[in-house]
Protein backbone atom coordinates (compact mmCIF):
# COMPACT_ATOMS: atom_id res chain seq x y z
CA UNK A 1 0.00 0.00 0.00
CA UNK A 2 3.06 1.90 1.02
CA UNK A 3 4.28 2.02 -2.72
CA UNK A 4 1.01 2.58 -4.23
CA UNK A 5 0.71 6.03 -2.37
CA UNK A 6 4.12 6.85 -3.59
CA UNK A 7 3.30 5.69 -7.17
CA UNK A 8 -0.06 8.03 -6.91
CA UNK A 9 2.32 11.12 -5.05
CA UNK A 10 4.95 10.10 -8.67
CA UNK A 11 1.77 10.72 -11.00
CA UNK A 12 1.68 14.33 -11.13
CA UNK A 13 5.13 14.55 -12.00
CA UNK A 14 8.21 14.09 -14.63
CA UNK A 15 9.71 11.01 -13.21
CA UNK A 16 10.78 6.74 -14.21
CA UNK A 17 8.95 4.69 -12.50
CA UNK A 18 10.18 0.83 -12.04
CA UNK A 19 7.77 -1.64 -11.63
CA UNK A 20 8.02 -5.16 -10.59
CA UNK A 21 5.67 -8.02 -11.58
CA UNK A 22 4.23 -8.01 -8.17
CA UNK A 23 3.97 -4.03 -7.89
CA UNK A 24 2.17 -4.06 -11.45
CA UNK A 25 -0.59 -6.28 -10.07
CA UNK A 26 -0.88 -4.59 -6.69
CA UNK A 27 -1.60 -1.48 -8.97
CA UNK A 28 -3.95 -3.53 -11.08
CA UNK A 29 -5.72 -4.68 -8.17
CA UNK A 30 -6.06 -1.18 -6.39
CA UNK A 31 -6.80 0.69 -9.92
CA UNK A 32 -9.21 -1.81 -11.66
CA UNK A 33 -13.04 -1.01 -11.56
CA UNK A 34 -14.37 -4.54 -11.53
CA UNK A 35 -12.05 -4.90 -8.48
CA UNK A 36 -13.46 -1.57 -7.00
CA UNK A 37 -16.74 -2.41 -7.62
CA UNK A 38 -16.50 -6.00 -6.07
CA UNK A 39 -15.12 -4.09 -2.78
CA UNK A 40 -18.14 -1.82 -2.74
CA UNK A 41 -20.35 -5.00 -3.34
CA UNK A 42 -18.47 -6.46 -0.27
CA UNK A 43 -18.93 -3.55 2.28
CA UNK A 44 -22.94 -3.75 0.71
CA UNK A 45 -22.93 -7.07 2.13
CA UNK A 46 -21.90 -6.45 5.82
CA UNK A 47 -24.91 -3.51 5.99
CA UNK A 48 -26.99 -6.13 4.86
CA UNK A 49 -26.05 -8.13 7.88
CA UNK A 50 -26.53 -5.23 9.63
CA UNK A 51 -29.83 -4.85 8.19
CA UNK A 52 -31.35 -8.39 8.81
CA UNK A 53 -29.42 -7.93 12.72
CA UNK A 54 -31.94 -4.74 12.86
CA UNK A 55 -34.84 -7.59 13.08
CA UNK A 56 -33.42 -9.09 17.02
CA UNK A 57 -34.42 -5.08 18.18
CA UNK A 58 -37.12 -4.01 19.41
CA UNK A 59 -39.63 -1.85 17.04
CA UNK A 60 -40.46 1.60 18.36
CA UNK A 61 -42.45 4.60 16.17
CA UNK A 62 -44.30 6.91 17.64
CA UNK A 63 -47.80 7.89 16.14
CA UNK A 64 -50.52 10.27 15.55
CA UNK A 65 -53.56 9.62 14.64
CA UNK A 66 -56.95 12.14 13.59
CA UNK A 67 -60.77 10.81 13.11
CA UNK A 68 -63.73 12.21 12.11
CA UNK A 69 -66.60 10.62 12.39
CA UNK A 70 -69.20 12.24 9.96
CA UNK A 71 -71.70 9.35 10.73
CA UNK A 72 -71.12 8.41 14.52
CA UNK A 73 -70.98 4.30 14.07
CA UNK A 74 -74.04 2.83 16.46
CA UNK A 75 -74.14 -0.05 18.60
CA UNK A 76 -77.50 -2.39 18.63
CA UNK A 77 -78.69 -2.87 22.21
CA UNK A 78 -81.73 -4.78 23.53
CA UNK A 79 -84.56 -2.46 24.70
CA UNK A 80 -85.14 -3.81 27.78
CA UNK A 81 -82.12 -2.74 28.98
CA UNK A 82 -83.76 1.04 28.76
CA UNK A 83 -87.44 -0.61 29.67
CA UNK A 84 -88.52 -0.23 26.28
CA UNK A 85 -89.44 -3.28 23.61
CA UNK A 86 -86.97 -4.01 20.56
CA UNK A 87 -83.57 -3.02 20.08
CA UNK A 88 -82.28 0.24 20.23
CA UNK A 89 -79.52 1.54 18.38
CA UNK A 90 -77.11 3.71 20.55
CA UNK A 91 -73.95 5.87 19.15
CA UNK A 92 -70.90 5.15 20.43
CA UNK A 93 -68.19 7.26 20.58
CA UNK A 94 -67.67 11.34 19.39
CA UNK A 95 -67.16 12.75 15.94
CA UNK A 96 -63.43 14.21 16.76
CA UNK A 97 -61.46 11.22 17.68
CA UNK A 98 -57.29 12.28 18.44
CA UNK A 99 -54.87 9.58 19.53
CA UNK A 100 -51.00 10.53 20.09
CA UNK A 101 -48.79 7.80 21.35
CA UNK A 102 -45.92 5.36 21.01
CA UNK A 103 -46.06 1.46 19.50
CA UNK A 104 -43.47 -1.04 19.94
CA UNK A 105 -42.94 -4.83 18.60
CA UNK A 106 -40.25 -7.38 19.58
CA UNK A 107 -39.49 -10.54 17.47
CA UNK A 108 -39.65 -13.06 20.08
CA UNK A 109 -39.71 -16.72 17.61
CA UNK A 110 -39.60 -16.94 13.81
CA UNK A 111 -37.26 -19.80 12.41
CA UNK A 112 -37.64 -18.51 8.94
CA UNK A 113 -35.70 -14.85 10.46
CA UNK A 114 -33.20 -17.08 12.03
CA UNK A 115 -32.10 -18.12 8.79
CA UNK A 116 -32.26 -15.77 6.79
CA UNK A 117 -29.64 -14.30 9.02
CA UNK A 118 -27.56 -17.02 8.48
CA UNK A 119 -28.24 -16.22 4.73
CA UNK A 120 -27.11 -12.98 4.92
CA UNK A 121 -24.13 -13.96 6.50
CA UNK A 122 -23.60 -16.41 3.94
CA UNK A 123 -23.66 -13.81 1.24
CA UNK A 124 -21.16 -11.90 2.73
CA UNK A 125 -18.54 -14.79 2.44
CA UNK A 126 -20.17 -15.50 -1.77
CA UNK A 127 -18.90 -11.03 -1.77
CA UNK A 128 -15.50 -12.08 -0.66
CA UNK A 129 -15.42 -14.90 -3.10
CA UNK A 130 -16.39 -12.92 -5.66
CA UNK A 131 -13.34 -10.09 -4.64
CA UNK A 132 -11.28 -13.07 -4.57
CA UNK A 133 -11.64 -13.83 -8.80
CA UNK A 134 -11.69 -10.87 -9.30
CA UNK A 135 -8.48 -10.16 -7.77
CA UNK A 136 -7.55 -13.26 -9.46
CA UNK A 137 -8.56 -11.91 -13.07
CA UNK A 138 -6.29 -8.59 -13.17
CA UNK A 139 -3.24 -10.33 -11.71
CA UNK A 140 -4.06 -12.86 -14.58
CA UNK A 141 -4.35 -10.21 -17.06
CA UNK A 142 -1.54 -8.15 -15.75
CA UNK A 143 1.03 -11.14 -15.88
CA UNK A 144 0.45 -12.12 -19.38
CA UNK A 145 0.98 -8.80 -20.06
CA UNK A 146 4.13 -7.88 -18.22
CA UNK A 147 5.75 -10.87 -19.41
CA UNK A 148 4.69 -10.02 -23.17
CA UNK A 149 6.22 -6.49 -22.52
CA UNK A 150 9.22 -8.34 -20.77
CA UNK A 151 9.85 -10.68 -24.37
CA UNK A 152 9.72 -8.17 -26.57
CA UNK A 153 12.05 -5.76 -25.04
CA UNK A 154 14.57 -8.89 -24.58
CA UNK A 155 14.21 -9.03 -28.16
CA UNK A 156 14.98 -5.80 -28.81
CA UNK A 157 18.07 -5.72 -26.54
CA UNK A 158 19.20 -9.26 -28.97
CA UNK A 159 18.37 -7.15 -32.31
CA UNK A 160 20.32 -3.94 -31.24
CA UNK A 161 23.32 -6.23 -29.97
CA UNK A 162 23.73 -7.73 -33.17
CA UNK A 163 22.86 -4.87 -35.22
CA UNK A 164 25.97 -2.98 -33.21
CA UNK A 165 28.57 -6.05 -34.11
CA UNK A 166 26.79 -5.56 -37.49
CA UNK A 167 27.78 -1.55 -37.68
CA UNK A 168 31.57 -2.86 -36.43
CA UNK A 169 31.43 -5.47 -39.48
CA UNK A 170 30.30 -1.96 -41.85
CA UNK A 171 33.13 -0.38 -40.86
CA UNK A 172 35.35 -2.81 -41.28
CA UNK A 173 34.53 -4.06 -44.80
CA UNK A 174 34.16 -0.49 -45.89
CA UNK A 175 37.59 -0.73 -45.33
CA UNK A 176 38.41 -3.55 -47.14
CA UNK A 177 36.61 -2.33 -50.49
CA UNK A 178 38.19 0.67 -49.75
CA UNK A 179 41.50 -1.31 -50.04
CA UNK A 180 39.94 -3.63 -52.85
CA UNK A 181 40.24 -6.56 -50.20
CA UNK A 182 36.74 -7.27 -50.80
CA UNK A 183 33.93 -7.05 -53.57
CA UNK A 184 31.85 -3.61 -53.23
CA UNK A 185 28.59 -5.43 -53.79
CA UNK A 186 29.63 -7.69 -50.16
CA UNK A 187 30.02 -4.27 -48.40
CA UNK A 188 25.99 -3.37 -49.80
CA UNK A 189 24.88 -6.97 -48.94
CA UNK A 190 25.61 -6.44 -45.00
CA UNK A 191 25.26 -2.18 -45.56
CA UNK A 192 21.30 -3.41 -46.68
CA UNK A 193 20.94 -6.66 -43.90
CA UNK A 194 22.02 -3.95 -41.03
CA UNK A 195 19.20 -1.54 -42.67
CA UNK A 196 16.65 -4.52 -42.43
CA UNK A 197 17.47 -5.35 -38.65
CA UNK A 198 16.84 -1.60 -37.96
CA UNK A 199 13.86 -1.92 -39.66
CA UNK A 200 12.94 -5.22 -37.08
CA UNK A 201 14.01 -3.32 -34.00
CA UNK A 202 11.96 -0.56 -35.41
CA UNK A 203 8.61 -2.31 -35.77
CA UNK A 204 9.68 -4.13 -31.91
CA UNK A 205 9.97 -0.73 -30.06
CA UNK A 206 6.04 0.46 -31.95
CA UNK A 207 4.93 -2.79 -30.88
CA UNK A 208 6.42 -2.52 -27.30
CA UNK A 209 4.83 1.01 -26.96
CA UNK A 210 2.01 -0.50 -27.72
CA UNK A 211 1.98 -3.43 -24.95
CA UNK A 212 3.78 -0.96 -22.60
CA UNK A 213 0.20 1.38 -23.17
CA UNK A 214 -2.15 -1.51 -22.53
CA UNK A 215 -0.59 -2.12 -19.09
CA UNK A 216 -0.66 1.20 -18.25
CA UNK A 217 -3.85 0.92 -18.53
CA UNK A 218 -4.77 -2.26 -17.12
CA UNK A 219 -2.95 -0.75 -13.93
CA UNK A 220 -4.32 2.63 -14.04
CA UNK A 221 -1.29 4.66 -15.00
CA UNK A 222 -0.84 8.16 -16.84
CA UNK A 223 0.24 7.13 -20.90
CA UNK A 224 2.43 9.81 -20.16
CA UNK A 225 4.32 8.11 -17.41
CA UNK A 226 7.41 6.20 -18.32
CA UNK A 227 7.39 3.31 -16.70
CA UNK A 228 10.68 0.17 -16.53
CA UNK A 229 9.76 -3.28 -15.69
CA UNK A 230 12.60 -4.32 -13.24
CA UNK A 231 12.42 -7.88 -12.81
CA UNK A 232 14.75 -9.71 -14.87
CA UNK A 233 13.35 -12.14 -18.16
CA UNK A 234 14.60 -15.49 -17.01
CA UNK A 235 13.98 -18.75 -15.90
CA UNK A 236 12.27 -19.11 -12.94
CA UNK A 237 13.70 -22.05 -10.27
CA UNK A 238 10.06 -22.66 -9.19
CA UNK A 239 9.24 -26.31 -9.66
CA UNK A 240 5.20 -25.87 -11.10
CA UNK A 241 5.17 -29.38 -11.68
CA UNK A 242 6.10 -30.12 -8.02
CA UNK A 243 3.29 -31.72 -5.60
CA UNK A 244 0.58 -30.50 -8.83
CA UNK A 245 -1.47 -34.02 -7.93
CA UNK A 246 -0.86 -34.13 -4.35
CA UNK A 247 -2.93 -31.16 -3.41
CA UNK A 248 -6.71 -30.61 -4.21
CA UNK A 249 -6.10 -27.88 -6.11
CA UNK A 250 -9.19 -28.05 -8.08
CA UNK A 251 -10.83 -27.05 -5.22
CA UNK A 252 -9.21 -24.33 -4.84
CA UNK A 253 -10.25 -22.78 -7.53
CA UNK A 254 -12.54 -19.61 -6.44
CA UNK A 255 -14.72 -20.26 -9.56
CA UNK A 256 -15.63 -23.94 -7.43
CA UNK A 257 -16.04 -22.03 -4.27
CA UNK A 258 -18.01 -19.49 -5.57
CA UNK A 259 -20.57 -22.97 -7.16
CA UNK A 260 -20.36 -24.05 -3.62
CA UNK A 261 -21.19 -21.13 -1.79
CA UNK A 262 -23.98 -20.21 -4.19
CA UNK A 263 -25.87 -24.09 -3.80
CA UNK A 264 -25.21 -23.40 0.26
CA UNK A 265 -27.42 -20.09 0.23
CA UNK A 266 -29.66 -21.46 -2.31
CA UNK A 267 -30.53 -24.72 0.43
CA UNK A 268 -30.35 -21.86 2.89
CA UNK A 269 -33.24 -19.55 0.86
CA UNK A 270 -35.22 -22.74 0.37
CA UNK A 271 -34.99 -24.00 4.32
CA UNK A 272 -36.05 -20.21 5.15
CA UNK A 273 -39.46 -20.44 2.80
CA UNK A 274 -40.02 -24.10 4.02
CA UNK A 275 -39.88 -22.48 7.86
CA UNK A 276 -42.05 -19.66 6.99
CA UNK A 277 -44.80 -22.52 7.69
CA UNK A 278 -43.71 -22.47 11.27
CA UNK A 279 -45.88 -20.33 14.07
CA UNK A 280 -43.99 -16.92 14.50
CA UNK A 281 -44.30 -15.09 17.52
CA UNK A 282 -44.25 -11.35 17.83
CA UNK A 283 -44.88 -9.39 21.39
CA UNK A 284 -46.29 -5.40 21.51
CA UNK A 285 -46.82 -2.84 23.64
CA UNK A 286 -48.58 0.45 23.19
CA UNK A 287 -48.84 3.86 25.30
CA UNK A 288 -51.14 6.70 23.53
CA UNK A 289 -53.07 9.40 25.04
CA UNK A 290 -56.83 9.99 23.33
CA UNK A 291 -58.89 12.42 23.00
CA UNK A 292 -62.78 12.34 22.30
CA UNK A 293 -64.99 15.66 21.29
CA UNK A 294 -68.19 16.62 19.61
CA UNK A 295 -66.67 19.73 18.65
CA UNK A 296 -63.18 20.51 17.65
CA UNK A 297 -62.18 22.66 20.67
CA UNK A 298 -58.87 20.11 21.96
CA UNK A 299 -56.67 23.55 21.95
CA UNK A 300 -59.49 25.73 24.48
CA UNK A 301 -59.18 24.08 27.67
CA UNK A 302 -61.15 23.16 30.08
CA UNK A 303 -62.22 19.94 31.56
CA UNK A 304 -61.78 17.67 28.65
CA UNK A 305 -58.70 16.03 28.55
CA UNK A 306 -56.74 13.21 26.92
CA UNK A 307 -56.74 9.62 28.49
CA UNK A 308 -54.11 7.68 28.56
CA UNK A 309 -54.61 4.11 27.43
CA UNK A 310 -51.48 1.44 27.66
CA UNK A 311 -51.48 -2.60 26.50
CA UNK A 312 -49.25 -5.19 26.32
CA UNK A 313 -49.08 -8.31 24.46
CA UNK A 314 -48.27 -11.03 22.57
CA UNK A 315 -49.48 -12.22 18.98
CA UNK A 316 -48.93 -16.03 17.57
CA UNK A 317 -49.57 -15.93 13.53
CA UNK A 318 -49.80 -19.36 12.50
CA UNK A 319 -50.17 -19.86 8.42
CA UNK A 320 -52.75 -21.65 7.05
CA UNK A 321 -53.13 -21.54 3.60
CA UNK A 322 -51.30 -18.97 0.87
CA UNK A 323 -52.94 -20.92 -1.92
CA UNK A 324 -49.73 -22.92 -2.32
CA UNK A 325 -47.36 -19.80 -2.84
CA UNK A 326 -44.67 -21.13 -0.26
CA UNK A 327 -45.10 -25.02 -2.50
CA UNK A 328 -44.38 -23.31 -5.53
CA UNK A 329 -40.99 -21.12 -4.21
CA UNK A 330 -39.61 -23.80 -3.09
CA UNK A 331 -40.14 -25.80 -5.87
CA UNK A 332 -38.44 -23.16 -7.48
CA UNK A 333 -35.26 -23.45 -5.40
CA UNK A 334 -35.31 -27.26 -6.16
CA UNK A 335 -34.82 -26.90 -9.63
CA UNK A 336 -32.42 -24.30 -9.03
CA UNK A 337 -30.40 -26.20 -6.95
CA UNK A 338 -30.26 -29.18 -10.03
CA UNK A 339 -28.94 -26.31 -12.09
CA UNK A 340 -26.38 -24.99 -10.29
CA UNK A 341 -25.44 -28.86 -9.41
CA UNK A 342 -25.07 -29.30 -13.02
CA UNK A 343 -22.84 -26.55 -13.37
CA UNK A 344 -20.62 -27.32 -10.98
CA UNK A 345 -20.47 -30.86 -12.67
CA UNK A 346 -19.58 -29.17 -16.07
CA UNK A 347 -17.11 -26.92 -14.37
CA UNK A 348 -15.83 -29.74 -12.63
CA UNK A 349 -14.96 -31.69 -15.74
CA UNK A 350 -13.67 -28.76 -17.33
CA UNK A 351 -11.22 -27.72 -14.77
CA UNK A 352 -10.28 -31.48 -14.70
CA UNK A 353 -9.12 -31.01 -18.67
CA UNK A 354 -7.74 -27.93 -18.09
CA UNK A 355 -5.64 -29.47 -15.39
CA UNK A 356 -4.37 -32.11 -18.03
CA UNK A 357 -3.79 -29.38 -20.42
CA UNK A 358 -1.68 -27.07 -18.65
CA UNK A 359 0.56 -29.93 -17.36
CA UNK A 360 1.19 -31.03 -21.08
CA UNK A 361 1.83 -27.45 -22.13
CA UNK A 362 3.99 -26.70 -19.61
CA UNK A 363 6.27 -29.89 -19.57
CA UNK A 364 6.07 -29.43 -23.58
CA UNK A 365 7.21 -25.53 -23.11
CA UNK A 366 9.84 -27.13 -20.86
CA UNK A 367 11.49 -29.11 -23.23
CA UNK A 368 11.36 -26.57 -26.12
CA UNK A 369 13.22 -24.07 -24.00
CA UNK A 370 16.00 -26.91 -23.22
CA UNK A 371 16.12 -27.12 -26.70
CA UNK A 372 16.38 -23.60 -27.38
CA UNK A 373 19.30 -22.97 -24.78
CA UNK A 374 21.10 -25.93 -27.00
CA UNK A 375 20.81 -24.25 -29.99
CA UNK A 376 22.09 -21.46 -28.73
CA UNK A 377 24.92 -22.97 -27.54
CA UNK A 378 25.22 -24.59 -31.38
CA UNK A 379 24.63 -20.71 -32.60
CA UNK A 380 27.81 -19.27 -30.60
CA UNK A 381 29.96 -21.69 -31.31
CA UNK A 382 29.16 -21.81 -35.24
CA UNK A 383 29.45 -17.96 -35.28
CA UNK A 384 32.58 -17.86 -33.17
CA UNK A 385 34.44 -19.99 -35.91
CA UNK A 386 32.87 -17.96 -38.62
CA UNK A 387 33.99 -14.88 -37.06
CA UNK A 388 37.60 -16.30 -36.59
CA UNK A 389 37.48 -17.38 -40.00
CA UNK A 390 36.68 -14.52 -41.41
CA UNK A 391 39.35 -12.64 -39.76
CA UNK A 392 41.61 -14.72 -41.09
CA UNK A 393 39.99 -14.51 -44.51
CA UNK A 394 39.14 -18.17 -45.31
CA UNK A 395 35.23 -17.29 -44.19
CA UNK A 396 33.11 -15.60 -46.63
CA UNK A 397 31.44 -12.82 -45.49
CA UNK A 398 27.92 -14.18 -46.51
CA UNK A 399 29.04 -17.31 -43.94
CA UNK A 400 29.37 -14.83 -40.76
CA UNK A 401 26.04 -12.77 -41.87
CA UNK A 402 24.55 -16.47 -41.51
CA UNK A 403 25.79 -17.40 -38.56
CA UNK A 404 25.32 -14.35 -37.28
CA UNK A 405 21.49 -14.03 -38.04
CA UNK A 406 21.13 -17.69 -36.97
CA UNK A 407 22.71 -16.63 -33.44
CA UNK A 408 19.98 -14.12 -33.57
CA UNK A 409 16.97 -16.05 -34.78
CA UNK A 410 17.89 -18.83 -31.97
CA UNK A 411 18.06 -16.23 -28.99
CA UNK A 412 15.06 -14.91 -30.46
CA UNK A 413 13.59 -17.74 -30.24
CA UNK A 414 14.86 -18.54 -27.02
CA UNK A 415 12.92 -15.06 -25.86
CA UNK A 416 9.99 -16.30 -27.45
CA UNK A 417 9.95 -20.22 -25.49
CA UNK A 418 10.84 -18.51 -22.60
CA UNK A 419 7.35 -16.13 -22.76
CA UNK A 420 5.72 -19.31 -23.42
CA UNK A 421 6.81 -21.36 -20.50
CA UNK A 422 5.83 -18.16 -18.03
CA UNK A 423 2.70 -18.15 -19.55
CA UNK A 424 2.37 -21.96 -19.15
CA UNK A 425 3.36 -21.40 -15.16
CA UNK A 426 0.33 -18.62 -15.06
CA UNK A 427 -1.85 -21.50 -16.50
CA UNK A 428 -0.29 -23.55 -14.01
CA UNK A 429 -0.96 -21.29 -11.18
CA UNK A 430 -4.37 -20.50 -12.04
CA UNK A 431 -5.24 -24.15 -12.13
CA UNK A 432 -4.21 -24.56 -9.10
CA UNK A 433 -5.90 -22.06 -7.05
CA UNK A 434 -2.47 -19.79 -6.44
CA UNK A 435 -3.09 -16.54 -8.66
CA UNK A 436 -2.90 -14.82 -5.51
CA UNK A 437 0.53 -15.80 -4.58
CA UNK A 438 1.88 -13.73 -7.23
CA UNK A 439 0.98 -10.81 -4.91
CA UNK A 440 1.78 -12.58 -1.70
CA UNK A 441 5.47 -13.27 -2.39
């Protein structure tokens, strides 16, 4: 975090910045919206914890409440009661009713609440998952593409090395047709070759600018910055083929956990609609002052007043019949639960391949890099003797312009095996569940 505030302090002004692989993903990971956005999604789903928590307190709003009572409702009493025959109808009550006062409710049992707090506890852990690949992703992303920046400037550096012996070589057989030692038209072959290869390192710096752009972006850096990758393009000691079998990593895949933990809170959503059945107990309380008048004089005075009236209590609701709306939810949820069962099969199987795949390409990488370093070996010898041959003028120069472009082409290619076998360990890695060691390192 340390280096990312400095990186942000660098922004504003003219300065190199160096950048390792793990720095460029640590910026990737800070700058990158989907990364941002899973974060915010994460800190949504602790307030939603909060939220369903809110349930376990007690209820309390306060109230006010104004009637009128244009037609004064009537009660029907038996006459006798007044000594008359027949029943009498009798108002009850004023036509300015005026209640102020406080209500309160307190969950006291519901099994389906209960578990829907699990739930939302569960969904927390799915927003960390989900954090998790997408953390996962931009390191991905990032790596490919630092070590794809990291390849071609290698090649570069190979192309300008030989194109400076190539410049000594001008000089030297300008020289010798100078001196008629050698034929003009040798001089032009190697005076148009060395025009070629600037040509090649031309097209690899465009192309290089180009890659170097995309991870500036993929990092969130100015295009303006200049930026040097500092770790060095070479093999890496890390065994990836090393205990690949031994550990589970399939299951360590996020994309698996995140299958898991989706089937756990869909069982949980379906066990909380399949509880709502249950009896759920609620107790209230309630303090209000009322006040009754014919006429609308509660602000004169007087004898009237407001009466306080207070209950407590306790209510059981115990479902019946919804007309099979709870049957059909979680009927719902059951097929759900097949489908995300059958994904996780699929993605099961698939990983499984994959597994297979990147172990082939990366022994197969492996072995074309061994051979690479061979033929380089085969390259510097074969131009060393050219070179000493043609010193001693029983080498053609068109000889040493072979050997010395095959020197090239097989470090080039070298370059090239050796992207391709990092690439292979970041298939390797992210097979196994370890993106995130890139970071932690």
């Amino acid at each position: 975090m340390l280096f990312i505030l400095a990186i942000v302090q660098l922004w504003g002004q003219d300065m190199k910045i160096s950048l390792s692989l793990k720095q460029s993903c640590l910026l990737g990971i800070e700058q990158n919206v989907n990364v941002q956005n899973a974060m915010l999604e994460q800190q949504k789903a602790r307030f939603r914890i909060r939220e369903a928590k809110s349930k376990l307190y007690p209820q309390l709003e306060a109230y006010t409440n104004f009637s009128y009572y244009y037609a004064i409702p009537k009660l029907i009493i038996p006459g006798e009661i007044f000594g008359q025959t027949g029943l009498i109808p009798v108002e009850i009550g004023t036509k300015f009713d005026w209640s102020n006062g406080f209500r309160a409710t307190q969950l006291l049992y519901s099994q389906s609440y209960f578990t829907s707090l699990k739930l939302a506890r569960q969904m927390e852990t799915l927003s960390e998952l989900d954090l998790q690949q997408k953390k996962e992703e931009i390191i991905f992303q990032v790596s490919q593409l630092y070590y794809l920046c990291q390849a071609t400037h290698t090649q570069i550096s190979l192309l300008e090395a030989s194109k400076k012996n190539m410049d000594r070589l001008l000089k030297i057989t300008e020289l010798q047709s100078r001196n008629d030692l050698i034929r003009k038209i040798d001089h032009s072959r190697l005076a148009v070759a060395a025009d070629n290869l600037q040509t090649q390192i031309d097209n690899l710096d465009q192309l290089y600018n180009n890659q170097l752009g995309i991870l500036k972006y993929l990092i969130g850096l100015p295009m303006e910055t200049e930026v040097v990758l500092s770790d060095t393009f070479v093999l890496s000691q890390e065994n990836m083929l090393s205990d690949l079998f031994n550990k589970s990593g399939l299951r360590d895949r996020t994309e698996l956990q995140l299958l898991d933990k989706q089937i756990e809170i869909t069982e949980l959503t379906r066990k909380s609609v399949r509880q709502s059945y249950l009896p759920t107990l609620t107790g209230f309380g309630q303090l209000y002052y009322q006040g009754q008048r014919n006429e609308f004089d509660f602000f004169k005075g007087g004898d009237d007043k407001f009466y306080r009236v207070g209950l407590v209590g306790v209510n059981l609701t115990i479902p019946l019949f919804d007309g099979f709306e709870k049957r059909s939810k979680i009927k719902q949820y059951d097929l759900e639960l097949i489908q995300l069962r059958n994904v996780r099969e699929n993605r099961l199987e698939y990983f499984s391949k994959e597994l297979v795949d990147a172990l082939h390409r990366y022994r197969n990488n492996m072995e074309i890099l061994r051979r690479q370093e061979k033929n380089i070996q085969v390259a510097e010898e074969i131009y060393d003797v050219s070179l000493q041959g043609y010193r001693q003028q029983v080498v053609p120069l068109s000889d040493l312009l072979m050997s010395e472009n095959e020197l090239t082409e097989a470090r080039l290619s070298y370059s090239n095996a050796l992207m391709q076998l990092k690439n292979a360990g970041l298939e390797m890695r992210k097979v196994k569940g370890e993106m995130l060691l890139i970071i932690e390192s």
